[in-house]
C-alpha atoms as a PDB file:
ATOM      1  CA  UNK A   1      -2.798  30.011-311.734  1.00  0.00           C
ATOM      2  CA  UNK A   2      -3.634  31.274-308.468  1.00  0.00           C
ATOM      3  CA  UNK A   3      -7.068  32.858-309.967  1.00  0.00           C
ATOM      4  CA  UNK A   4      -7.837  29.472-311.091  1.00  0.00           C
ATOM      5  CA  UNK A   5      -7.312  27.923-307.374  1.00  0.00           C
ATOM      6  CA  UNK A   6      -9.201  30.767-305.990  1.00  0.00           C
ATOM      7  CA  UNK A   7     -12.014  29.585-307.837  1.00  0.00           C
ATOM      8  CA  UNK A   8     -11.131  26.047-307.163  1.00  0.00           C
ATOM      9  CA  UNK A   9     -11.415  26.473-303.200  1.00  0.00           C
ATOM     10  CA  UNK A  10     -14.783  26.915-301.571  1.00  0.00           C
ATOM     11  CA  UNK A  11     -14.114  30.038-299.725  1.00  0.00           C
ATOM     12  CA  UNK A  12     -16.690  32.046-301.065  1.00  0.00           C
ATOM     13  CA  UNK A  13     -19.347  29.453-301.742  1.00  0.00           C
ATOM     14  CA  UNK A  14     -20.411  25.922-299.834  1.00  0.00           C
ATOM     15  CA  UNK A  15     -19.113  23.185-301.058  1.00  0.00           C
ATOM     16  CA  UNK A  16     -22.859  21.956-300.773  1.00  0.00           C
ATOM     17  CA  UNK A  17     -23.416  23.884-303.830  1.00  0.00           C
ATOM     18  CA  UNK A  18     -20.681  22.326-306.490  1.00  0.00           C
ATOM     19  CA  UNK A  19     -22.421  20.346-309.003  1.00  0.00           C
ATOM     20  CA  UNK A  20     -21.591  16.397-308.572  1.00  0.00           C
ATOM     21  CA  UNK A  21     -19.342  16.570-311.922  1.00  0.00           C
ATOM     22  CA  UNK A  22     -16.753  19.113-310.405  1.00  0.00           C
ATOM     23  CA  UNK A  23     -16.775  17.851-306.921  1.00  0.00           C
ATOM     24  CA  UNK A  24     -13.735  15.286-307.558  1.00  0.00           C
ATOM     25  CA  UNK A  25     -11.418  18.819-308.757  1.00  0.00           C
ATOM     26  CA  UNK A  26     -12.576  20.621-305.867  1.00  0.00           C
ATOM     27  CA  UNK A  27     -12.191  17.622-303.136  1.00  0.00           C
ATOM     28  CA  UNK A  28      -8.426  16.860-304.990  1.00  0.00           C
ATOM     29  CA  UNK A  29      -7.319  20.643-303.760  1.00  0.00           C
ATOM     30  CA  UNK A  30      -5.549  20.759-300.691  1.00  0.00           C
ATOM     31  CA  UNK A  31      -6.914  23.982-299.033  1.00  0.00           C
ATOM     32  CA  UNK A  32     -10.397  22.239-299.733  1.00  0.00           C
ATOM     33  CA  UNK A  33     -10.162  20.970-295.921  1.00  0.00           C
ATOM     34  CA  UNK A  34      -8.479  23.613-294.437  1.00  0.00           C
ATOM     35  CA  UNK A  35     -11.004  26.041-295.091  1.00  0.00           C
ATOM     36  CA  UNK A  36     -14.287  23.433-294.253  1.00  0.00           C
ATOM     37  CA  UNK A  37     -12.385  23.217-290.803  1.00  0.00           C
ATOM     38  CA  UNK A  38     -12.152  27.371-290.978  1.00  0.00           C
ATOM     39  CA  UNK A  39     -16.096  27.461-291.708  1.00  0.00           C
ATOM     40  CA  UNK A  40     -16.161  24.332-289.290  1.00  0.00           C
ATOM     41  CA  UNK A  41     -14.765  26.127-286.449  1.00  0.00           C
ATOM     42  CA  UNK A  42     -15.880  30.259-287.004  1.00  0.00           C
ATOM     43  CA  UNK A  43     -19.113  29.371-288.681  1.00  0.00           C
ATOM     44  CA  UNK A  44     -20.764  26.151-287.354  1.00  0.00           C
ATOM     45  CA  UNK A  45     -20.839  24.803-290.117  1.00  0.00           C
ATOM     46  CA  UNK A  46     -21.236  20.934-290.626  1.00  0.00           C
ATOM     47  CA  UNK A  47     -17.888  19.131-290.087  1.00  0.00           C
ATOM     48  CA  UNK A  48     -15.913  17.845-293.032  1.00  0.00           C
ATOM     49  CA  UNK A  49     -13.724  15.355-291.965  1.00  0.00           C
ATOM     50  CA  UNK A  50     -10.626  17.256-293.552  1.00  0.00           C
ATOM     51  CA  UNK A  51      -8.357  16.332-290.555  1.00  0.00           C
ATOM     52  CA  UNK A  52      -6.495  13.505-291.878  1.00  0.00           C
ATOM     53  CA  UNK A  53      -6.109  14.904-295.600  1.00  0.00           C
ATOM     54  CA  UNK A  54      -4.046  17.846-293.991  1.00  0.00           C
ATOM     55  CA  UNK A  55      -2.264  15.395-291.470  1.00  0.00           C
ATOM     56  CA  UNK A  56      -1.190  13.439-294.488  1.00  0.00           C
ATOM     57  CA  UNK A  57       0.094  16.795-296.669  1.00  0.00           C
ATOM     58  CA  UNK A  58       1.754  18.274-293.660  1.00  0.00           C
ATOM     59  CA  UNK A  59       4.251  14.716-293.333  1.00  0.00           C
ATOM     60  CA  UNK A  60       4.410  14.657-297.179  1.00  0.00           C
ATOM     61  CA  UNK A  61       5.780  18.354-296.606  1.00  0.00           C
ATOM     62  CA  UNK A  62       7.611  17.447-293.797  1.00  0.00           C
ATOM     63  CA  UNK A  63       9.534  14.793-294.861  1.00  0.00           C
ATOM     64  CA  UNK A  64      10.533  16.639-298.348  1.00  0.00           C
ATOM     65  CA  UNK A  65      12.047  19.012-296.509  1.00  0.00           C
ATOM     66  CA  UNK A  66      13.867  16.699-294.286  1.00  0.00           C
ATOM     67  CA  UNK A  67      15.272  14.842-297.233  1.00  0.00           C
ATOM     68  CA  UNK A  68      15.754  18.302-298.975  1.00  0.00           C
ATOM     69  CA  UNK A  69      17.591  19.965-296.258  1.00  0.00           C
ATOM     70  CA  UNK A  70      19.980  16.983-295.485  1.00  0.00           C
ATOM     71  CA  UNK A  71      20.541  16.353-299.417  1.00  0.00           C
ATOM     72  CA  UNK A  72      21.392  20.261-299.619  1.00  0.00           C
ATOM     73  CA  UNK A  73      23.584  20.999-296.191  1.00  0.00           C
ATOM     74  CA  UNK A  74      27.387  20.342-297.465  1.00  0.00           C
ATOM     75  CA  UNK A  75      26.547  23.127-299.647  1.00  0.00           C
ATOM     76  CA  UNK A  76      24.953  25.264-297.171  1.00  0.00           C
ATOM     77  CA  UNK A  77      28.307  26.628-295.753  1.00  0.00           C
ATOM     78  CA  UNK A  78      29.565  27.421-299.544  1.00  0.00           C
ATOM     79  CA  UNK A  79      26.566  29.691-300.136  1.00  0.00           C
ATOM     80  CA  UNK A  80      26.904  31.363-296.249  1.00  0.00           C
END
């Protein structure tokens, strides 16, 4: 699995160079933005507008948790 998302994150290549047909699997992975805004900011490169797609994952994330932890804490004293 994690091979597979190696491949399907454009650390070692541009995005520039995906062919059009497996752009939308590339652009659907979530560390897809986070490293154009690594090459963004160490490299120069072009910027990719990934911003708001990693806003939007981190309050996803956030708010899982949230529900998570306050679904979960009665039992958090049993397992302490």
């Amino acid at each position: 699995v994690f091979t597979g998302w190696f491949y399907l994150t454009p650390i070692v290549y541009p995005i520039e160079s995906v062919p059009p047909r497996s752009l939308p699997w590339i652009q659907v992975n979530p560390l897809t933005a986070l490293v154009g805004l690594y090459r963004q900011a160490l490299l120069g490169a072009a910027p990719t507008g990934g911003t708001g797609v990693l806003v939007a994952a981190a309050a996803v994330l956030l708010s899982a948790g949230f529900w998570l932890f306050s679904r979960l804490k009665p039992a958090f004293v049993d397992e302490i």
